[in-house]
Protein backbone atom coordinates (compact mmCIF):
# COMPACT_ATOMS: atom_id res chain seq x y z
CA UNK A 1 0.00 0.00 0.00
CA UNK A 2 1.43 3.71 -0.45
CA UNK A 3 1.31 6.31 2.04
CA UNK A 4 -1.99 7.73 0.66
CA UNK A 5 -3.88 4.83 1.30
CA UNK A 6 -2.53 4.32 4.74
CA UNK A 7 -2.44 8.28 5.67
CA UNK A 8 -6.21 9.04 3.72
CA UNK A 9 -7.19 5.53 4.61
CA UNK A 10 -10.09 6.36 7.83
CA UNK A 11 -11.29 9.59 5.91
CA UNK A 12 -12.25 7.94 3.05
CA UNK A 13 -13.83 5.10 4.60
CA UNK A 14 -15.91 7.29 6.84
CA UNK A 15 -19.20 6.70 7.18
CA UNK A 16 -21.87 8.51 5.35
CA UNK A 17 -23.53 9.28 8.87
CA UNK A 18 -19.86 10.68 9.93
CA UNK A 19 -19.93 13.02 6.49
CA UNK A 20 -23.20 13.79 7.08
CA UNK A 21 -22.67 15.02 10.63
CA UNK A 22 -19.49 16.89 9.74
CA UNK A 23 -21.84 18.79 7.13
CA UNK A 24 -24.52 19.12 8.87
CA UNK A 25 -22.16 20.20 11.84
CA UNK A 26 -20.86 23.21 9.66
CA UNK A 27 -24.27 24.33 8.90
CA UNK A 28 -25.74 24.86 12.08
CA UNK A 29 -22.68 25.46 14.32
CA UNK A 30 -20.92 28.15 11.84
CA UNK A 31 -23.92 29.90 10.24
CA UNK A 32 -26.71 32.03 11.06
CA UNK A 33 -29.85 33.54 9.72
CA UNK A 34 -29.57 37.62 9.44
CA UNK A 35 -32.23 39.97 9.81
CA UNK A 36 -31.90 43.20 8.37
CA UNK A 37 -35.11 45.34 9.29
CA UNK A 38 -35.29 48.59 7.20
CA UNK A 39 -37.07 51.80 8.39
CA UNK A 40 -37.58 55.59 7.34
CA UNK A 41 -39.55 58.49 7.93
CA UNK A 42 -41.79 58.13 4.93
CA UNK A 43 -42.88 55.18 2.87
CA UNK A 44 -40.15 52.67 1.96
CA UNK A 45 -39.01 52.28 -1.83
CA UNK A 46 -40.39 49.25 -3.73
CA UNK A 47 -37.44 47.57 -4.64
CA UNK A 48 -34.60 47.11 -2.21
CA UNK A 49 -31.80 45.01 -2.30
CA UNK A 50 -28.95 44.25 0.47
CA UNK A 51 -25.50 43.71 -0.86
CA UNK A 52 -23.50 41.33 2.44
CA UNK A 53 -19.89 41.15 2.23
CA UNK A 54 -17.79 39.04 5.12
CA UNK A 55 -15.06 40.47 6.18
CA UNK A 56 -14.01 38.90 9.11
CA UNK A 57 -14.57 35.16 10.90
CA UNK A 58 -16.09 35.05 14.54
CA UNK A 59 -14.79 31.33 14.35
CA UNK A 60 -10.74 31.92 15.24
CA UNK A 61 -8.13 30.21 12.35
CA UNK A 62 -4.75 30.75 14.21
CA UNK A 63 -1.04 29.84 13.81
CA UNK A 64 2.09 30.77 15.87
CA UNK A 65 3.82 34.10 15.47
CA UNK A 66 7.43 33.11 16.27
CA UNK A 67 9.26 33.99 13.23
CA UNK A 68 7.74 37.73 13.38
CA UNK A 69 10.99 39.79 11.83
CA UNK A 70 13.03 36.61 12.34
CA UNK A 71 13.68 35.45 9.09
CA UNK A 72 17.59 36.24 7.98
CA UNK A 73 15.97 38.34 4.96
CA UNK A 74 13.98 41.29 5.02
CA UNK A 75 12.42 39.54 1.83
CA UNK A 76 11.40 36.34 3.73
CA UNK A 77 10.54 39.00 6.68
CA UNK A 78 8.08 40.92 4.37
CA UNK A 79 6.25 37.65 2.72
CA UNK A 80 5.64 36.38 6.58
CA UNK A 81 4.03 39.55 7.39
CA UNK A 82 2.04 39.97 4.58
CA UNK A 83 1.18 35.84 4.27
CA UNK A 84 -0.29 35.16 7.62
CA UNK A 85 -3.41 37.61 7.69
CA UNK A 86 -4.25 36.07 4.44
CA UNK A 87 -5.27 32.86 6.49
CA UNK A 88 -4.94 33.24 9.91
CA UNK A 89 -7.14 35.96 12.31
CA UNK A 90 -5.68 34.60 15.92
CA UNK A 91 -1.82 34.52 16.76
CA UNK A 92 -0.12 32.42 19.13
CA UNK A 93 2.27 35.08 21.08
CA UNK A 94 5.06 33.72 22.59
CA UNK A 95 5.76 33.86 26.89
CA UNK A 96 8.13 31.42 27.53
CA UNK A 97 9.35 32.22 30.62
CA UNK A 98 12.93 31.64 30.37
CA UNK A 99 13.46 33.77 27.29
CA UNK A 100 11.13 36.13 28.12
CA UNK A 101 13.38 37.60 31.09
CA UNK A 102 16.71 35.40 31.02
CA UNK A 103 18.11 38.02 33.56
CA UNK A 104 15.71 38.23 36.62
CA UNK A 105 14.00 41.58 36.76
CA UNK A 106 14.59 43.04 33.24
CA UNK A 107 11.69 41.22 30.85
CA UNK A 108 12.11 41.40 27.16
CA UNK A 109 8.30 43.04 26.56
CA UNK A 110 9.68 46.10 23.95
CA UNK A 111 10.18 45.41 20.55
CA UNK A 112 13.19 46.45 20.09
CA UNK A 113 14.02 44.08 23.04
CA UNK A 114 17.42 41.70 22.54
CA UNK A 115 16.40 39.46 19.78
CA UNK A 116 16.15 35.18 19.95
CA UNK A 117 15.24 33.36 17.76
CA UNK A 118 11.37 32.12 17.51
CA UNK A 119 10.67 34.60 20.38
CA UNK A 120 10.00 38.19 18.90
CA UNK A 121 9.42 40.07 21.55
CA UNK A 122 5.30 40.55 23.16
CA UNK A 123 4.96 44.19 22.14
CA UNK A 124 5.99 43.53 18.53
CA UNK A 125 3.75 40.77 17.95
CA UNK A 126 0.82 43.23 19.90
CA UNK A 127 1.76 46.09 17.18
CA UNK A 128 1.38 43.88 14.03
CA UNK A 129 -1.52 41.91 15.11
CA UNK A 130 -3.18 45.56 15.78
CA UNK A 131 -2.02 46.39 12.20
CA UNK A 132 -3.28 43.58 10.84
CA UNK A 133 -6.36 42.95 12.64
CA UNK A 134 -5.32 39.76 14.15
CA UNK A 135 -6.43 38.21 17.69
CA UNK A 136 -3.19 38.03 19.88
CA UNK A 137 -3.03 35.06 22.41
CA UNK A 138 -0.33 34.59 25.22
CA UNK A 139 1.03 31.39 25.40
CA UNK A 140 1.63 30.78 28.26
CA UNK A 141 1.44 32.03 32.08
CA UNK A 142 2.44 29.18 33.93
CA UNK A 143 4.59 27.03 31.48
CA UNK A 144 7.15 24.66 33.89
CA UNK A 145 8.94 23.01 31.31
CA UNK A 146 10.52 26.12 30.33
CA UNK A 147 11.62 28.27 33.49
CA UNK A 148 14.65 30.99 33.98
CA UNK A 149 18.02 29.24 34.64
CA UNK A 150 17.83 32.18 37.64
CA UNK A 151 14.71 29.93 39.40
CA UNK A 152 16.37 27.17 40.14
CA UNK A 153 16.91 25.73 43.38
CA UNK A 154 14.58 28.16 45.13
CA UNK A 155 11.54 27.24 47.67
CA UNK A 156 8.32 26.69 46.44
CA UNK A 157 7.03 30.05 48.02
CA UNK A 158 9.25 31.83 46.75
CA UNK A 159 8.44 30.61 43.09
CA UNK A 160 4.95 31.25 43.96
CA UNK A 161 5.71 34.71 44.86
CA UNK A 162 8.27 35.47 41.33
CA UNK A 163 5.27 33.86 39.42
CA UNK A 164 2.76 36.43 41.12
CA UNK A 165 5.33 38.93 40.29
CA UNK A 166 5.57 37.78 36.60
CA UNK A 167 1.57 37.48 36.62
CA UNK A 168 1.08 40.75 37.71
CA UNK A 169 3.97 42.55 35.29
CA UNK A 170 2.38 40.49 32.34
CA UNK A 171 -1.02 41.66 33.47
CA UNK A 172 -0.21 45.30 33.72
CA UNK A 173 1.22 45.04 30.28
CA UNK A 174 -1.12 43.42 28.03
CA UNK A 175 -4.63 42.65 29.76
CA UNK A 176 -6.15 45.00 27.72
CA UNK A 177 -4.31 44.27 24.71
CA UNK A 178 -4.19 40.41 24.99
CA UNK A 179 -8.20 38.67 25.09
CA UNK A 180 -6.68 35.04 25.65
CA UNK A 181 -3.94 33.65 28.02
CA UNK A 182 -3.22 30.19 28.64
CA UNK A 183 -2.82 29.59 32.47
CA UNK A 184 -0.88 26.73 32.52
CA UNK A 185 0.32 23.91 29.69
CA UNK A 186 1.25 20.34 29.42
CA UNK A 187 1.18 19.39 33.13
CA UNK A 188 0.96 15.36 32.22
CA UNK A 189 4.50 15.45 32.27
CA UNK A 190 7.88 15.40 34.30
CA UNK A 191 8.85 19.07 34.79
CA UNK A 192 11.85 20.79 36.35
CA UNK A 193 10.35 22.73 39.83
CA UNK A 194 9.93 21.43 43.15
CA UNK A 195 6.51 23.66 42.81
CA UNK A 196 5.03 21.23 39.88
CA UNK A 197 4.93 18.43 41.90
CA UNK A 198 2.55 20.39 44.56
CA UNK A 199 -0.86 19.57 45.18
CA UNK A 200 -2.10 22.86 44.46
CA UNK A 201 -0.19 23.56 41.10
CA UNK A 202 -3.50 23.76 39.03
CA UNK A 203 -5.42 25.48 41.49
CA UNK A 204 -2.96 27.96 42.73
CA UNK A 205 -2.08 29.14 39.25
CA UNK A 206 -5.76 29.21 38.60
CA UNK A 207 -6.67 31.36 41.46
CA UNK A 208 -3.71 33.58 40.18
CA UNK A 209 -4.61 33.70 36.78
CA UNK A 210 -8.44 35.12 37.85
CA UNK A 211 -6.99 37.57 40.57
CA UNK A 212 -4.92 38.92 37.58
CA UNK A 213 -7.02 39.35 34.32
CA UNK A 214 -10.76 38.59 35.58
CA UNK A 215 -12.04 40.15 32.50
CA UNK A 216 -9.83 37.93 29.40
CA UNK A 217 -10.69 34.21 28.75
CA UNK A 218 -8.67 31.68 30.14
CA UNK A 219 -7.34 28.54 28.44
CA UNK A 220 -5.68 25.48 30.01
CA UNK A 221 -3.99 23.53 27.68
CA UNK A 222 -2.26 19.99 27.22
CA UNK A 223 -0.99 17.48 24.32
CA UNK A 224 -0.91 13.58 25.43
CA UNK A 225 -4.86 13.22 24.58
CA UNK A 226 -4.58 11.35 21.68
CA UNK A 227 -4.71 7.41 23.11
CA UNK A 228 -7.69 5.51 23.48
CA UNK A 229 -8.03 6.01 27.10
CA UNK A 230 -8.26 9.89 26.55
CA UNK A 231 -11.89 9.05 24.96
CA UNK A 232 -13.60 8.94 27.83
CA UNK A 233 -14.09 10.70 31.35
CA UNK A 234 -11.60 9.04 33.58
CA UNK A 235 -7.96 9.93 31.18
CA UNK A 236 -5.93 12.55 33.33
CA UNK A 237 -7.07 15.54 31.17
CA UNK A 238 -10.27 15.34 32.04
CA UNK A 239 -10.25 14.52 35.47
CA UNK A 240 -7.87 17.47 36.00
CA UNK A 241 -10.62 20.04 34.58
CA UNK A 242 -13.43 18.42 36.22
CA UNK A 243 -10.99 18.69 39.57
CA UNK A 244 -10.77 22.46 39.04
CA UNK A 245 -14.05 22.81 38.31
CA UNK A 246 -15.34 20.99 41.46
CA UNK A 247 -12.75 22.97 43.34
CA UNK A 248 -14.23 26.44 43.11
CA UNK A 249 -12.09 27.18 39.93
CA UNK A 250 -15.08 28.34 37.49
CA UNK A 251 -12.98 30.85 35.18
CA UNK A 252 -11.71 28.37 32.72
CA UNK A 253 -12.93 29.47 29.06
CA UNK A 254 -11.36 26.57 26.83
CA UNK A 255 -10.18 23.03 27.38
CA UNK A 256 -6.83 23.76 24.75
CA UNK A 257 -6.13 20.31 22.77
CA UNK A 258 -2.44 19.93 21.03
CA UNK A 259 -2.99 17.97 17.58
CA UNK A 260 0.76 17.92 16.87
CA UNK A 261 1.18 14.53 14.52
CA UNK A 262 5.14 14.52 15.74
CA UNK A 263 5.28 10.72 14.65
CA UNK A 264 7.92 8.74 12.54
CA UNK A 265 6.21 7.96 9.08
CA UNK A 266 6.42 4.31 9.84
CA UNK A 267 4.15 4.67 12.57
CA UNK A 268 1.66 6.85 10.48
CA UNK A 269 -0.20 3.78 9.06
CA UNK A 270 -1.19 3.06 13.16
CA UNK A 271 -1.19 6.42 14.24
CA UNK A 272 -3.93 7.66 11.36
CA UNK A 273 -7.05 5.30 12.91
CA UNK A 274 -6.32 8.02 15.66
CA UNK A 275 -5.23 11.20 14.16
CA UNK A 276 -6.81 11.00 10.72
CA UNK A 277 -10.16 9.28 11.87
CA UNK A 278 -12.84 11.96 11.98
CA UNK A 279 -14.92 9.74 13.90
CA UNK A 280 -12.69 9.56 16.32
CA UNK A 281 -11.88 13.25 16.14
CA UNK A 282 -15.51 13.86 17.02
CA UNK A 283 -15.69 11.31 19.41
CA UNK A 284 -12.40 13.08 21.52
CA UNK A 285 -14.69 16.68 21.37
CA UNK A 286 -18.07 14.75 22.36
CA UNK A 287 -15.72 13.48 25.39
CA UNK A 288 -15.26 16.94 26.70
CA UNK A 289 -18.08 18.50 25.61
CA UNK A 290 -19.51 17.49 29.11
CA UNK A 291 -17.74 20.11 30.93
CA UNK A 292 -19.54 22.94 29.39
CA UNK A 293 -16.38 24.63 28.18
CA UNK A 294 -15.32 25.72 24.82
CA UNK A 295 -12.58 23.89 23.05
CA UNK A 296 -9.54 24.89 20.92
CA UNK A 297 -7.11 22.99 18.78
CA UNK A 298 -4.19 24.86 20.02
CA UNK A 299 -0.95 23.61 17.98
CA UNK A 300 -0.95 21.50 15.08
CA UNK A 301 1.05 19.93 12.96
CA UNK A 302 0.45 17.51 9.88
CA UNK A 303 3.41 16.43 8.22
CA UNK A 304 4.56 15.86 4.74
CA UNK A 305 7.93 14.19 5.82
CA UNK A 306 9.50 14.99 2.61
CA UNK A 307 9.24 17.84 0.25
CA UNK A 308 7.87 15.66 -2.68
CA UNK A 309 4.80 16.87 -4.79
CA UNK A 310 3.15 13.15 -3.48
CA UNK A 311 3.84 13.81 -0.18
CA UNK A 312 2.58 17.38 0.21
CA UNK A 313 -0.51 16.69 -1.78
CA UNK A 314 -1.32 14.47 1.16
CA UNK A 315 -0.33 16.92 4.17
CA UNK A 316 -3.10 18.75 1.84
CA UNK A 317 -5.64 16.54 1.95
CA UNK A 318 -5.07 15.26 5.61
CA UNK A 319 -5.37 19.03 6.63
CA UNK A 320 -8.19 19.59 5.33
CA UNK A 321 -9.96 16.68 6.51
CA UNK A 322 -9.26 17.80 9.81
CA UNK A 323 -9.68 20.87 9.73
CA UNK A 324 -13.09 20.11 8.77
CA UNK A 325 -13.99 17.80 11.42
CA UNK A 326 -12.81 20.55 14.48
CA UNK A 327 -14.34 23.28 12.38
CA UNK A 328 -18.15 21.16 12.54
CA UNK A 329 -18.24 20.70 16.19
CA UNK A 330 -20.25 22.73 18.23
CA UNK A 331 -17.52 23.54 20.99
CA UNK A 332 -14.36 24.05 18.92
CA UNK A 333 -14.08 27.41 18.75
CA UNK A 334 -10.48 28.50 17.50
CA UNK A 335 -7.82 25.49 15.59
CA UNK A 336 -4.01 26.99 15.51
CA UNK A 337 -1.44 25.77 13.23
CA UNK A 338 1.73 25.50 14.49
CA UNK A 339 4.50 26.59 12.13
CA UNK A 340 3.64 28.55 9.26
CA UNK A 341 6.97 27.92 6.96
CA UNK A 342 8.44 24.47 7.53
CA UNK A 343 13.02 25.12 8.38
CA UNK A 344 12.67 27.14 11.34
CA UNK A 345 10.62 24.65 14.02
CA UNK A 346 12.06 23.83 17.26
CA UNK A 347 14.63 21.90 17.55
CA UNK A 348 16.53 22.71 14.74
CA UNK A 349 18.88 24.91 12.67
CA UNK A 350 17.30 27.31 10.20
CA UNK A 351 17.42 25.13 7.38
CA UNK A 352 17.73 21.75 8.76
CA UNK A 353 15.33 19.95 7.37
CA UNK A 354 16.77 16.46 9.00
CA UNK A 355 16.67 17.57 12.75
CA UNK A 356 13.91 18.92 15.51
CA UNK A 357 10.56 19.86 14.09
CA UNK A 358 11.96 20.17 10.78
CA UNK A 359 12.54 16.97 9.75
CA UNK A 360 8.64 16.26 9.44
CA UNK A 361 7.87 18.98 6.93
CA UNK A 362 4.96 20.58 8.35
CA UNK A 363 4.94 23.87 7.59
CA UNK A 364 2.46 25.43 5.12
CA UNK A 365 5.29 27.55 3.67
CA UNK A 366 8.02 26.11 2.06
CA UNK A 367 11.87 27.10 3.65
CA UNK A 368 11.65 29.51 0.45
CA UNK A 369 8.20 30.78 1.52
CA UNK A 370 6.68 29.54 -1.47
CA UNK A 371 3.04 28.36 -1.16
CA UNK A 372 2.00 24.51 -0.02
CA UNK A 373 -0.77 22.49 -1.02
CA UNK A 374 -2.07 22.79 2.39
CA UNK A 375 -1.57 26.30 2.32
CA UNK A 376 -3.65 26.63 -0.48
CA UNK A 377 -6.46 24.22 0.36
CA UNK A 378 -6.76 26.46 4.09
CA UNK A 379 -7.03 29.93 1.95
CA UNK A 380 -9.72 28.61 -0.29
CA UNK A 381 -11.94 26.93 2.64
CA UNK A 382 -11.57 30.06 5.06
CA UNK A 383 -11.90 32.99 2.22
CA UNK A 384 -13.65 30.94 -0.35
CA UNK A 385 -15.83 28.12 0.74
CA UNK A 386 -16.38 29.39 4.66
CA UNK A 387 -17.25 32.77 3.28
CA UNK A 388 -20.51 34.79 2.85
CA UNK A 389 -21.36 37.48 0.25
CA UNK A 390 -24.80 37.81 -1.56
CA UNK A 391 -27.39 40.10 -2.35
CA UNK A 392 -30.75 40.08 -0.90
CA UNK A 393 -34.40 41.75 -2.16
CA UNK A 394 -35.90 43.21 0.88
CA UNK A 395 -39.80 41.99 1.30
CA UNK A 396 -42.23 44.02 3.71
CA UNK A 397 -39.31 45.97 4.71
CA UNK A 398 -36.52 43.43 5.48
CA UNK A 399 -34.37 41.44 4.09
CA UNK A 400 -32.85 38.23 5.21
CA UNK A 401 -29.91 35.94 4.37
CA UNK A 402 -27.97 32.89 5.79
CA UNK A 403 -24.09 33.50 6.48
CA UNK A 404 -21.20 32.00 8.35
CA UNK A 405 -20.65 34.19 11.67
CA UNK A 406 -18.09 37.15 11.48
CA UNK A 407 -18.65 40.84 10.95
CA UNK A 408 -19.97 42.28 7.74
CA UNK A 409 -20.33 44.94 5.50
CA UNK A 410 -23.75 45.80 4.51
CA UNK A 411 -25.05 48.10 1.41
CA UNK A 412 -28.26 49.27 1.10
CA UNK A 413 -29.89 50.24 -2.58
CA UNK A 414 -32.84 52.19 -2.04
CA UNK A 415 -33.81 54.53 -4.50
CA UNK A 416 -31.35 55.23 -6.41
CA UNK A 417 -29.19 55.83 -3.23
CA UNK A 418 -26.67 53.55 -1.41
CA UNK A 419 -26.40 53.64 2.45
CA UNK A 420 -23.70 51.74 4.53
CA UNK A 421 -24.40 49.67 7.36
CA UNK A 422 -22.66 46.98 9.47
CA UNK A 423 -24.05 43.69 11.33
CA UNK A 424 -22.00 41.40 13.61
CA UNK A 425 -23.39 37.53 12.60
CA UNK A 426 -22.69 35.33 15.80
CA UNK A 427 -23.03 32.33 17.13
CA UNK A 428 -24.90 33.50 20.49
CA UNK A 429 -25.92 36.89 19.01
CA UNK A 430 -29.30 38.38 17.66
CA UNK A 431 -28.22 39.02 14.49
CA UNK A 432 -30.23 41.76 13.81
CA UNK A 433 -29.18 45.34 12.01
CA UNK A 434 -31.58 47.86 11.87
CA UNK A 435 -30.79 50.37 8.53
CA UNK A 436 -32.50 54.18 8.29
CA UNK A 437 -33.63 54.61 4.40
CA UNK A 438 -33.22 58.93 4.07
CA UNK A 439 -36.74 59.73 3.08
């Protein structure tokens, strides 16, 4: 057998009911019905039509932003920055504690901050997400596998007290700026503080994480629930939310879900009846659904493992599959790439494409930032196929049309004049826009 038919082999054997649900998933979960109710001080013109553009998804499509000016070009620098709105409207900001303030005291939050690489500094990632009308995210608060050299050794209470410290500073910063932290990350795992190993880890850094930004949604976040235990109630994910939950700790937003597929190829054949199965994709979000908490893919990775047209046509067709499946459930709210342009993943030199990250070929970008398959395939689902524009006749004085959620643009043609409007199309909203006609 090839790779395709081991790699495609559970998507294309899916069930109808599967497809079916996926579809069906899609259209009630990412659409809704607009009303736009039309009014003016005299009589209303006879014919009037409603012109709906989309110009923005309430559903979040992110990726990473850790090669932000990090490229060794200013060429490579400019196609990043100009590439990744064209997809993505959510970027992953990177907080990693130990590069983030490598001398105690003196945190690199200004952009023109001493540079390393895959960690552009907070403020510069704020300013072009601003520019570009992207949704930053910090990743992450409380991150253990990745603490300051400087920490080491010292007492758990006096951790607590540089974390509240680093809370607080982070806080001051970026609250207002930032909508989404994650709190704390991959915590089914050995770790390097005497803190982590606590019984009040979770709930500590929870009760932190509230105290400091009470009004910005709050992710937890972890990567080793992809086994067949991890469908069902009692795997250590979800016994650790439903512990924080039962403990008092109510402001968790999002249960965050790592779809990294960091596997050799020779183990893709096994690994695809659970990575490339949407039925068991849907079956791992029904799991959690329980909880009553929103859910986020928040890093993936699908890999091509060479750069061969074969072998990226498939990273194509396996990310869209996927991306499919999270995109039809009702609680998946945001899936995040990982690494936009395959060469500079952890792990790795620039360029290496047989060490870290690299060597699976997962980027979307080529090393030469030339365009994937699965770059390509993401662009025409989120601007082509997940997008609304159409033109409506207005009956009895209003007009109606079905859309995927997001903000629009709205233009009115009423005799012989054209007035602008706008209507926010959400999941939980009213959708409603009422438009004055001049008389």
């Amino acid at each position: 057998m090839t790779r395709r038919d081991t790699a495609l082999k559970y998507i294309r054997e899916q069930t109808g009911e599967v497809r079916q649900r996926i579809e069906k998933g899609i259209e009630e979960n990412r659409k809704r019905d607009a009303v736009i109710r039309l009014v003016s001080d005299g009589p209303l013109p006879e014919d009037v039509t409603v012109r709906a553009v989309q110009k923005s998804h309430e559903f979040r499509f992110g990726a990473n932003l850790f090669m932000l000016d990090e490229f060794e070009s200013e060429e490579k620098n400019a196609v990043y920055r100009e590439k990744f709105p064209e997809i993505f409207n959510l970027a992953t900001v990177p907080f990693y504690w130990n590069d983030l303030e490598l001398e105690e005291g003196k945190p690199r939050f200004a952009k023109d901050s001493p540079r390393i690489y895959r960690r552009p500094a907070p403020d510069l990632c704020v300013e072009y997400c601003r520019e570009k009308g992207i949704e930053p995210k910090c990743h992450c608060l409380n991150y253990d596998s990745h603490l300051p050299d400087w920490l080491e050794g010292v007492s758990v209470e006096e951790h607590k007290m540089k974390l509240t410290k680093r809370f607080r500073e982070i806080a001051e910063r970026y609250a207002e700026v930032i909508p989404s932290f994650e709190v704390t990350n991959e915590t089914l795992q050995k770790a390097r503080s005497a803190f982590f190993y606590e019984p009040d880890f979770l709930e500590w850094s929870w009760k932190e994480a509230d105290r400091y930004f009470p009004e910005n949604r709050l992710i937890i976040n972890d990567y080793n629930v992809w086994w067949p235990e991890s469908y069902n109630n009692r795997h250590a994910y979800y016994m650790q939310i439903e512990r924080l939950l039962r403990n008092g700790i109510t402001h968790i937003d999002s249960v965050g879900i790592q779809f990294h597929s960091f596997f050799p190829e020779a183990e893709e054949a096994k690994m695809a009846a659970k990575r490339y199965n949407p039925e068991i994709l849907l079956k791992l979000m029904d799991t959690y659904a329980p909880l009553g908490l929103a859910e986020q893919i928040t890093e993936m990775t699908i890999p091509a493992y060479s750069p061969s047209e074969e072998d990226e046509e498939i990273q194509a067709e396996l990310t869209e599959a996927v991306y499919r499946t999270f995109f039809s459930h009702p609680a998946m709210e945001a899936v995040i790439y990982w690494n936009v342009v395959e060469g500079y993943a952890y792990g790795a030199e620039p360029g290496d494409m047989k060490a870290g990250e690299n060597a699976y070929y997962g980027g979307l970008l080529r090393f030469d930032m030339s365009e994937k398959p699965a770059y390509k395939r993401l662009r025409k689902l989120i601007r082509e196929e997940w997008h609304t524009e159409t033109t409506v006749k207005a009956e009895n004085g209003t007009a109606r049309f079905r859309g995927f959620c997001g903000e629009y643009d709205l233009r009115v043609y009423a005799g012989g004049k054209e007035i602008p409007a706008s209507l926010n199309l959400s999941k939980d909203g009213n959708n409603t826009a009422t438009v004055r006609i001049p008389g």
